[in-house]
Protein backbone atom coordinates (compact mmCIF):
# COMPACT_ATOMS: atom_id res chain seq x y z
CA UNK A 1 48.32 -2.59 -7.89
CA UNK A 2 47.12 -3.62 -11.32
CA UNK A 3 46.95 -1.14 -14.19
CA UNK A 4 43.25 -2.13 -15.09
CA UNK A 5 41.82 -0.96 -12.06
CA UNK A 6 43.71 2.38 -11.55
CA UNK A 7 41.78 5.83 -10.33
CA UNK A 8 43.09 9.17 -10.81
CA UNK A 9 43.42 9.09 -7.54
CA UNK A 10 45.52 6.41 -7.22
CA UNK A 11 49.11 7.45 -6.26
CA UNK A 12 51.02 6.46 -9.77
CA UNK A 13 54.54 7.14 -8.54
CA UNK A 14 57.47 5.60 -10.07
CA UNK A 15 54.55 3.47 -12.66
CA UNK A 16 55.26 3.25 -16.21
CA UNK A 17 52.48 3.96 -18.79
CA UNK A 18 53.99 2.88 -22.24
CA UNK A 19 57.08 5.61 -22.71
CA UNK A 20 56.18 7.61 -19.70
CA UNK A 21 56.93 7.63 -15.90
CA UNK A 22 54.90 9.10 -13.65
CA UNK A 23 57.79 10.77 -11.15
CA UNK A 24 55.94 12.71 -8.91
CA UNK A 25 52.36 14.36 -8.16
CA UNK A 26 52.34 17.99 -9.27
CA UNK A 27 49.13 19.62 -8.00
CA UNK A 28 45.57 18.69 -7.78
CA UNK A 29 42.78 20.86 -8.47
CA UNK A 30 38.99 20.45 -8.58
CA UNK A 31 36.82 22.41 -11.24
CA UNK A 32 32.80 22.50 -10.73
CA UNK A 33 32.68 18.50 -11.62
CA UNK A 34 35.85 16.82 -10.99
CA UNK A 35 38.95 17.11 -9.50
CA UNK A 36 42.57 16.23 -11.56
CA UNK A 37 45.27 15.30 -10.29
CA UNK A 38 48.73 16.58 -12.47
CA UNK A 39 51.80 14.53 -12.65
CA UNK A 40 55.31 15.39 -13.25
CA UNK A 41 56.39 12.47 -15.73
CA UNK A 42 59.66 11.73 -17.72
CA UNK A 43 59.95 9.75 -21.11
CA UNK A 44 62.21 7.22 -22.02
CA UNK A 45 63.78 10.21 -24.50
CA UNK A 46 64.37 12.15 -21.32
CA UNK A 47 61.77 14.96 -21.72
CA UNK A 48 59.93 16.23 -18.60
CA UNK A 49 56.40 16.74 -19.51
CA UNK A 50 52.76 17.78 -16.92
CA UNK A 51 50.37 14.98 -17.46
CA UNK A 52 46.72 14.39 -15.81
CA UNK A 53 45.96 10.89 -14.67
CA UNK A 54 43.05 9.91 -16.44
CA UNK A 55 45.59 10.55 -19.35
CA UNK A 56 48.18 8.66 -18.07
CA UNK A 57 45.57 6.01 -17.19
CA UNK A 58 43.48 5.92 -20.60
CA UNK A 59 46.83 6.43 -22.34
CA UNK A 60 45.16 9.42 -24.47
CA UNK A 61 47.18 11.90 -26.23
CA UNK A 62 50.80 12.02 -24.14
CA UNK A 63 52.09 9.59 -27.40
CA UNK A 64 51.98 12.85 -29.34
CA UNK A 65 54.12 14.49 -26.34
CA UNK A 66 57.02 12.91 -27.14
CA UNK A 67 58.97 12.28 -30.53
């Protein structure tokens, strides 16, 4: 599957987004408008952080996550 045409739906399992990889799907949840979708992901430094997929996708703000 290409990168460029990724949904937050998309299963992103084992994909790499710059220092990050998406391990495993958390949870989903769905507020009044949209419904998220909350990945376990690990960095190259070995931190284990929650990301979202449309912020794994847009690569928006997980740079800051890690040092």
């Amino acid at each position: 599957m290409c990168k460029d045409n990724l949904t937050p739906s998309d299963n992103l399992e084992n994909m790499r987004f710059d220092r990050l990889t998406a391990i495993n799907l958390n949870k989903s949840f769905k507020t009044k408008y949209k419904r998220f979708y909350e990945w376990n992901c690990k960095c190259d430094c070995g931190k284990k952080i929650l990301m979202t997929s449309d912020k794994l996708i847009s690569k928006t703000d997980f740079i800051k996550e890690c040092p």
